[in-house]
PDB file of N, CA and C in Angstrom:
ATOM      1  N   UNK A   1      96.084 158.458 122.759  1.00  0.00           N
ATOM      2  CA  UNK A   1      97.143 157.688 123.393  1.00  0.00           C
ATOM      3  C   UNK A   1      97.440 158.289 124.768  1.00  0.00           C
ATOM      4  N   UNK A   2      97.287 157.386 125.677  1.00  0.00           N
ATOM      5  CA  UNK A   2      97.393 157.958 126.875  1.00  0.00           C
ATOM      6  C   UNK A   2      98.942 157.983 127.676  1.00  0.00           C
ATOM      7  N   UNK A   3      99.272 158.737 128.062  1.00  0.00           N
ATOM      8  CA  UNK A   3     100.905 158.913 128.727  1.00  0.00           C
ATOM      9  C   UNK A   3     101.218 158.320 129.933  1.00  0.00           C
ATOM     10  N   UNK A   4     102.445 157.623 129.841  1.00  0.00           N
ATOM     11  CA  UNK A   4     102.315 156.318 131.125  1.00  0.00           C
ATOM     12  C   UNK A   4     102.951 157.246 132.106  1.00  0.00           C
ATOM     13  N   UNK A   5     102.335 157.486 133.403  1.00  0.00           N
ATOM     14  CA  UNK A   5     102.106 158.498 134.729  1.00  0.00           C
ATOM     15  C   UNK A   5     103.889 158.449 134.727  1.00  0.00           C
ATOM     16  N   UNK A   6     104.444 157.869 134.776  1.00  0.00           N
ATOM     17  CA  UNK A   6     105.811 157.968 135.269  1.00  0.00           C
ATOM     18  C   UNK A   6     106.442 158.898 133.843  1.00  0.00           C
ATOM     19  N   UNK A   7     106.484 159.441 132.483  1.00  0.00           N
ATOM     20  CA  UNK A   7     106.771 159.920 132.258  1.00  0.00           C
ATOM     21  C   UNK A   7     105.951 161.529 132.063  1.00  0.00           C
ATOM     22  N   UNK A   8     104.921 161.646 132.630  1.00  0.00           N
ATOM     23  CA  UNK A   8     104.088 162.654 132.738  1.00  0.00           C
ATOM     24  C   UNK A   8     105.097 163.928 133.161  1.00  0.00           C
ATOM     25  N   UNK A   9     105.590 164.848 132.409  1.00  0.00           N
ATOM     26  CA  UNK A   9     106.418 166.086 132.579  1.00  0.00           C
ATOM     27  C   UNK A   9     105.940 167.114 133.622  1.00  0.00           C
ATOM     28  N   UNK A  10     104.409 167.228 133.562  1.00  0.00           N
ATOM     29  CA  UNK A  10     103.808 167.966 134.441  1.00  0.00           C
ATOM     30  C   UNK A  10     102.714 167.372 135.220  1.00  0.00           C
ATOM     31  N   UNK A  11     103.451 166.153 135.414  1.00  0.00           N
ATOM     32  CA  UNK A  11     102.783 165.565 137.069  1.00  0.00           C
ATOM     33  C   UNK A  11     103.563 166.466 138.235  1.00  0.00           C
ATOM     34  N   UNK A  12     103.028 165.356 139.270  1.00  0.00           N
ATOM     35  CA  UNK A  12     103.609 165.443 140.327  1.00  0.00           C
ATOM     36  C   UNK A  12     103.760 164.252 141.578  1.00  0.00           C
ATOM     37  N   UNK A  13     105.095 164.401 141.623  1.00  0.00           N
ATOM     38  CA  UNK A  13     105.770 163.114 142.386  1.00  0.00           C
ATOM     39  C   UNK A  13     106.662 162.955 143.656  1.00  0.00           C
ATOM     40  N   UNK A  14     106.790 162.134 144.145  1.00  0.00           N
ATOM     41  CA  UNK A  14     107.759 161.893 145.130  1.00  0.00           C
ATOM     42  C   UNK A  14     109.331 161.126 144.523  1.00  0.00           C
ATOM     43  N   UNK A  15     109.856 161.129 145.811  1.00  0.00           N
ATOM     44  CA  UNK A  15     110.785 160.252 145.439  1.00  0.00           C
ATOM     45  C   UNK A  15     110.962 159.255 146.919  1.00  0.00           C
ATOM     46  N   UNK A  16     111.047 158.027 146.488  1.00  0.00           N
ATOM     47  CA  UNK A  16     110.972 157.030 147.604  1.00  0.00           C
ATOM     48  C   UNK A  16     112.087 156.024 147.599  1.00  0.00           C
ATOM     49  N   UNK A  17     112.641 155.714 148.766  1.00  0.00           N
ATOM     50  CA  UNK A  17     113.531 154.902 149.261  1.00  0.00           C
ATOM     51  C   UNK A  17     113.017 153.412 149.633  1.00  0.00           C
ATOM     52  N   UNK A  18     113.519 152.564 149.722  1.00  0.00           N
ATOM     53  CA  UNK A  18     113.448 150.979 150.073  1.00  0.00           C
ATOM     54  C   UNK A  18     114.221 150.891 151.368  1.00  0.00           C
ATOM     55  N   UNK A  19     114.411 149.870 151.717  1.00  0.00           N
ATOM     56  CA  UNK A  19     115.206 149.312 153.063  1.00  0.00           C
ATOM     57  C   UNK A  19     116.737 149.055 152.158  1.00  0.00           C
ATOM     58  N   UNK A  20     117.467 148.708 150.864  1.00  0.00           N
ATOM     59  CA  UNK A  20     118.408 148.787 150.188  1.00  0.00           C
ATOM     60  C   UNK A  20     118.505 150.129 149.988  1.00  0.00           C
ATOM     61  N   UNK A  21     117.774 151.007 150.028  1.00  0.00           N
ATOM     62  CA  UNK A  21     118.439 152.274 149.809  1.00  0.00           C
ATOM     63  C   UNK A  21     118.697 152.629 148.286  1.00  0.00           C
ATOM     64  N   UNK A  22     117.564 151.814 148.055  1.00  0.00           N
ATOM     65  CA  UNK A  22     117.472 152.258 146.115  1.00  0.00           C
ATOM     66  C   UNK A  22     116.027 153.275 145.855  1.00  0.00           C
ATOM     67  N   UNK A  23     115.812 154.167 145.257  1.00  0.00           N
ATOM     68  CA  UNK A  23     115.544 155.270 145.126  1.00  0.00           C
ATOM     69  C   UNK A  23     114.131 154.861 143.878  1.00  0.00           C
ATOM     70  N   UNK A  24     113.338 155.517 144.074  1.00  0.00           N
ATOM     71  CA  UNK A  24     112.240 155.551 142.335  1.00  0.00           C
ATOM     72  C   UNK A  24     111.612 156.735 143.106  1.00  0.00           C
ATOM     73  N   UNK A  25     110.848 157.018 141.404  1.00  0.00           N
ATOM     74  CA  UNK A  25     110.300 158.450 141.326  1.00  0.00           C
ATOM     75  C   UNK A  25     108.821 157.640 141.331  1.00  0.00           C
ATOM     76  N   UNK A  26     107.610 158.532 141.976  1.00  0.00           N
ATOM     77  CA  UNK A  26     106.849 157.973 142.244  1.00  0.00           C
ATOM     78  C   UNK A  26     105.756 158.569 142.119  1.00  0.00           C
ATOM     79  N   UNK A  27     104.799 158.889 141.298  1.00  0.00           N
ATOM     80  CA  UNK A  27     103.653 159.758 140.744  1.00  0.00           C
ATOM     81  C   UNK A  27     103.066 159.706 141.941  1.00  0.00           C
ATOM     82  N   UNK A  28     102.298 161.227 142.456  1.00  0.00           N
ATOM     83  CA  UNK A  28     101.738 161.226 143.640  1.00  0.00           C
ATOM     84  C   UNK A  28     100.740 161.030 143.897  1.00  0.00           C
ATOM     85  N   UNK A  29     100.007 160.580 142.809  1.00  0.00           N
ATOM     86  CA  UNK A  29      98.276 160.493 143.108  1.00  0.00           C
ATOM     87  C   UNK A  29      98.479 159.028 143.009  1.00  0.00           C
ATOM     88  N   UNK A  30      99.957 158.107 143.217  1.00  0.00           N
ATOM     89  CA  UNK A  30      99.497 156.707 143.320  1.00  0.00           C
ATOM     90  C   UNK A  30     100.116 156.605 144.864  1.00  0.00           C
ATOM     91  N   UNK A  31      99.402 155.360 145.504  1.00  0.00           N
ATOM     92  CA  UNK A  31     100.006 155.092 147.033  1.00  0.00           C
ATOM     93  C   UNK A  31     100.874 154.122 146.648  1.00  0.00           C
ATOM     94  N   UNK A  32     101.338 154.774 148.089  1.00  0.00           N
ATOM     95  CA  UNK A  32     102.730 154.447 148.493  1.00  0.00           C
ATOM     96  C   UNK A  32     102.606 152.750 148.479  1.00  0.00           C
ATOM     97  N   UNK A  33     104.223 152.436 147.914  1.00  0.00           N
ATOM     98  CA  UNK A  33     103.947 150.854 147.857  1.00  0.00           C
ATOM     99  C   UNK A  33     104.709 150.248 149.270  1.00  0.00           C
ATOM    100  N   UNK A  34     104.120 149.166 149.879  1.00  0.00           N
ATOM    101  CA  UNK A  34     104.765 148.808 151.363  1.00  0.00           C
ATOM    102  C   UNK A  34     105.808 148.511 151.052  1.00  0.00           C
ATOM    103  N   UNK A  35     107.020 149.055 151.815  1.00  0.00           N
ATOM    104  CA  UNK A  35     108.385 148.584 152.034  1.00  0.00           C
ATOM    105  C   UNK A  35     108.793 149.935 151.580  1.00  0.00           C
ATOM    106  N   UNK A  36     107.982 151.396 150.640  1.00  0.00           N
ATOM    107  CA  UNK A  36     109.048 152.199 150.306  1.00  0.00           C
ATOM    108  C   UNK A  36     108.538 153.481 151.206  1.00  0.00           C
ATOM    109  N   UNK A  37     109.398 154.392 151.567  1.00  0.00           N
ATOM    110  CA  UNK A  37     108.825 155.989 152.321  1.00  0.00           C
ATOM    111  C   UNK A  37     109.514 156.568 151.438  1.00  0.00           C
ATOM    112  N   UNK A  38     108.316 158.067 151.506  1.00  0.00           N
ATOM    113  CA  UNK A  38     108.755 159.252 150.576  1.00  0.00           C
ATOM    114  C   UNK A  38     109.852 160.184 151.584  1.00  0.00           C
ATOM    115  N   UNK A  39     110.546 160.081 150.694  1.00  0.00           N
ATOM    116  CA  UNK A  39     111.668 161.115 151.266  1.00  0.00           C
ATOM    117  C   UNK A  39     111.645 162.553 150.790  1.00  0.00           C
ATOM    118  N   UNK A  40     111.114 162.801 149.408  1.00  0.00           N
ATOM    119  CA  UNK A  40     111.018 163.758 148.968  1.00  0.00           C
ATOM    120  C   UNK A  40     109.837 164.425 148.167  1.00  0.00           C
ATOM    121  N   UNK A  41     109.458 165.174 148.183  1.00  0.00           N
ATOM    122  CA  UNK A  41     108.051 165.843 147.257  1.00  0.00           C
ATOM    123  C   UNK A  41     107.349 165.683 148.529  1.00  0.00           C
ATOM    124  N   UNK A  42     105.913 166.012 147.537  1.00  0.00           N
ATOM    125  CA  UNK A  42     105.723 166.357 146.379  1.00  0.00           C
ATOM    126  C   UNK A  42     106.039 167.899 145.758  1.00  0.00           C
ATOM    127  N   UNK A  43     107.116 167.196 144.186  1.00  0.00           N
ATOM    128  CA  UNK A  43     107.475 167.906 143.677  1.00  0.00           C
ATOM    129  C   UNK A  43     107.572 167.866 142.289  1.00  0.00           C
ATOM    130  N   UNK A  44     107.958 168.519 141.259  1.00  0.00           N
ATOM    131  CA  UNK A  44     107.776 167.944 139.655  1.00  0.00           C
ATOM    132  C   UNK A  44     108.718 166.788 139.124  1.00  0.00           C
ATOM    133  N   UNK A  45     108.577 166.387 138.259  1.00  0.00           N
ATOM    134  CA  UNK A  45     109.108 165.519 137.993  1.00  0.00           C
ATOM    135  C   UNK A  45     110.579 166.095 137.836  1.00  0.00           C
ATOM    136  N   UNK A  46     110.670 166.813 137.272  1.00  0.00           N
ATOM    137  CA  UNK A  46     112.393 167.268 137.232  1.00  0.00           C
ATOM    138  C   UNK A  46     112.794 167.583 138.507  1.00  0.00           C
ATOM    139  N   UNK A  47     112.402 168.132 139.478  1.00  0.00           N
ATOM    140  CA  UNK A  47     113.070 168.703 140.776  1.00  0.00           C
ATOM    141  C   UNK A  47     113.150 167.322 141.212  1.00  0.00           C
ATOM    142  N   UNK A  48     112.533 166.045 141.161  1.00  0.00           N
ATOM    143  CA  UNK A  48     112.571 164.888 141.651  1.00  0.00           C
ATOM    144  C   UNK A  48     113.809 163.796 141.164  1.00  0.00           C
ATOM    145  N   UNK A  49     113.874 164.320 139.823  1.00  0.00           N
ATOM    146  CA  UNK A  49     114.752 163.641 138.927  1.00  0.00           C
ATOM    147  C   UNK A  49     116.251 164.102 139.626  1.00  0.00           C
ATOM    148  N   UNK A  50     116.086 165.396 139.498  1.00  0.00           N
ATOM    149  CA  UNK A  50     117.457 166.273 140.012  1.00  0.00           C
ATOM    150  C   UNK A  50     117.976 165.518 141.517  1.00  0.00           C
ATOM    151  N   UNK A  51     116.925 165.318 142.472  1.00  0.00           N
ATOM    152  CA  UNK A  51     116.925 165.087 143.598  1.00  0.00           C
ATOM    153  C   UNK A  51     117.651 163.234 143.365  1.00  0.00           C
ATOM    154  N   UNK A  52     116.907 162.461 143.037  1.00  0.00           N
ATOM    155  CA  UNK A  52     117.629 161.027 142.595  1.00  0.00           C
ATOM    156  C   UNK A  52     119.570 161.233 142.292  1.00  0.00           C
ATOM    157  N   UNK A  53     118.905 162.067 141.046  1.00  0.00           N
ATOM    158  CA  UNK A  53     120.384 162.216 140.445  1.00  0.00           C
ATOM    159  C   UNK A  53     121.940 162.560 141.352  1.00  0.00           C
ATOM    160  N   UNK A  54     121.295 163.451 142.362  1.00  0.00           N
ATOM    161  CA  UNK A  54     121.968 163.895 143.128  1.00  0.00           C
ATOM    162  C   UNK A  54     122.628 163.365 144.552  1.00  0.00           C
ATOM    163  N   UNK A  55     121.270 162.841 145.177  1.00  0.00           N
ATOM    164  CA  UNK A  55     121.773 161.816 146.243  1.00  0.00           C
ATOM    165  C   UNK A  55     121.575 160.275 145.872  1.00  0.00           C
ATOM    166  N   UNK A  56     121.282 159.432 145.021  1.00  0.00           N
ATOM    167  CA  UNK A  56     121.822 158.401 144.682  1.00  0.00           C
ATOM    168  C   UNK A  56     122.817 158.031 144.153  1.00  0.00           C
ATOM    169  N   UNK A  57     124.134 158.060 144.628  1.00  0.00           N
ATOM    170  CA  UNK A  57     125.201 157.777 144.122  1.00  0.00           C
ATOM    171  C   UNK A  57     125.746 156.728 144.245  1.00  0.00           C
ATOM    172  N   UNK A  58     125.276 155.855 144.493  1.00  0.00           N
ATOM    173  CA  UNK A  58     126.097 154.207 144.410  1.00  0.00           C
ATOM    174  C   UNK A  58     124.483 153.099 144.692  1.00  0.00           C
ATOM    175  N   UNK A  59     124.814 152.986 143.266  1.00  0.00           N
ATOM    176  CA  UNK A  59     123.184 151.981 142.646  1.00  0.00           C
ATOM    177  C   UNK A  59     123.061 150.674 143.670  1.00  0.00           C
ATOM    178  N   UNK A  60     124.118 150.217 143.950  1.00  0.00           N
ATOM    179  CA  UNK A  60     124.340 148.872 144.414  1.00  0.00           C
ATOM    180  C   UNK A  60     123.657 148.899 145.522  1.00  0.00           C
ATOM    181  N   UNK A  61     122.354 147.515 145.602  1.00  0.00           N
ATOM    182  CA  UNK A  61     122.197 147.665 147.182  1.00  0.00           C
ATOM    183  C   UNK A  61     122.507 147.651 148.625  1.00  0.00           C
ATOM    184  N   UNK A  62     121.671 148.136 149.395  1.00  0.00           N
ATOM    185  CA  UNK A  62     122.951 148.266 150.689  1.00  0.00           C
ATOM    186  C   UNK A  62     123.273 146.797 151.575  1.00  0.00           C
ATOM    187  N   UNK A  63     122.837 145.878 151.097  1.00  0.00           N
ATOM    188  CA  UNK A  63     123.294 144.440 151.482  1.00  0.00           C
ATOM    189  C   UNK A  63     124.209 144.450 150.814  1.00  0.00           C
ATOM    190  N   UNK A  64     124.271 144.473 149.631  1.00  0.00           N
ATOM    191  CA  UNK A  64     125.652 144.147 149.122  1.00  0.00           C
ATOM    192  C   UNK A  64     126.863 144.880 149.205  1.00  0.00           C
ATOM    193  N   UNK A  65     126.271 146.493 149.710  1.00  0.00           N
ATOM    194  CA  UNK A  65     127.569 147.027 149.546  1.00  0.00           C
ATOM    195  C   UNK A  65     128.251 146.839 151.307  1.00  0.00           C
ATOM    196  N   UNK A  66     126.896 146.500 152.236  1.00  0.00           N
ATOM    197  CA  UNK A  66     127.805 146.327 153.159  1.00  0.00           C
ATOM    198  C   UNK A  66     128.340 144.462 152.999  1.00  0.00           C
ATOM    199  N   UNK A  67     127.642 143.700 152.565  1.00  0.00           N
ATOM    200  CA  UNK A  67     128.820 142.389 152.171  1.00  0.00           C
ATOM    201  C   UNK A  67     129.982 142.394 151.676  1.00  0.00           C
ATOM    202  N   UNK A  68     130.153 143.569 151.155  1.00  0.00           N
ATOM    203  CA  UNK A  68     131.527 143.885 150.042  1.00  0.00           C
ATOM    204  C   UNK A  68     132.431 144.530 151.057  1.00  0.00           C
ATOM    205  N   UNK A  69     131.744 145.349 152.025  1.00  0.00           N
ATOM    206  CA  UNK A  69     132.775 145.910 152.652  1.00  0.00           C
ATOM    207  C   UNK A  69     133.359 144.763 153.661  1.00  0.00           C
ATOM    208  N   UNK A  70     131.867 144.089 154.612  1.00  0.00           N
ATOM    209  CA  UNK A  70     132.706 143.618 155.355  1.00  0.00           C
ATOM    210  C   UNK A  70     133.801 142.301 154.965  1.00  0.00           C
ATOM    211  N   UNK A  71     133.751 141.676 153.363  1.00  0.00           N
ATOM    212  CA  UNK A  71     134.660 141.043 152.905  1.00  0.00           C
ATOM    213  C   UNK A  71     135.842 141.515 153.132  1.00  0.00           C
ATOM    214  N   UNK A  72     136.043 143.081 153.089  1.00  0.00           N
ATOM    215  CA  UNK A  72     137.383 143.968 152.557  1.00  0.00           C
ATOM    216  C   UNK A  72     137.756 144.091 153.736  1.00  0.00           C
ATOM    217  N   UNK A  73     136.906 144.041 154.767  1.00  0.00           N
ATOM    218  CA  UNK A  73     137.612 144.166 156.484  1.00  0.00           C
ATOM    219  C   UNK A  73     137.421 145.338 156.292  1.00  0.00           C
ATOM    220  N   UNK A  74     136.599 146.728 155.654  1.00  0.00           N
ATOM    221  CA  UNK A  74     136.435 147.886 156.027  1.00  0.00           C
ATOM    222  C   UNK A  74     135.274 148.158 157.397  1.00  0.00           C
TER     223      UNK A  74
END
């Protein structure tokens, strides 16, 4: 049974951003998909995980969160 690359413990990965500013972990021996850049790695999957965990803090994309703001007049 073969292990699907994204939960591979002792791979090695990036972590990549979109133009929304939503975040995935990204096994490094696959290319990069158009529209995302690596911001981080290559690094293990946990230092990557840690890294998500840490600076993704508001899931919502950034269209919407700036539609929401500029509704609020912020």
């Amino acid at each position: 049974m073969s292990v699907n690359p994204f939960d591979d413990e002792d791979g090695r990965f990036y972590v990549l951003i979109n133009e929304e500013e939503q975040y995935s972990l990204w096994p490094a021996f696959a290319e990069i998909p158009n529209g995302w850049t690596s911001i981080f790695g290559e690094e293990s999957r946990a230092a990557c995980i840690d890294y998500i965990t840490e600076n993704w803090t508001d899931m919502r994309p950034k269209s919407l969160r700036v539609a929401m703001a500029e509704r609020a007049g912020v």
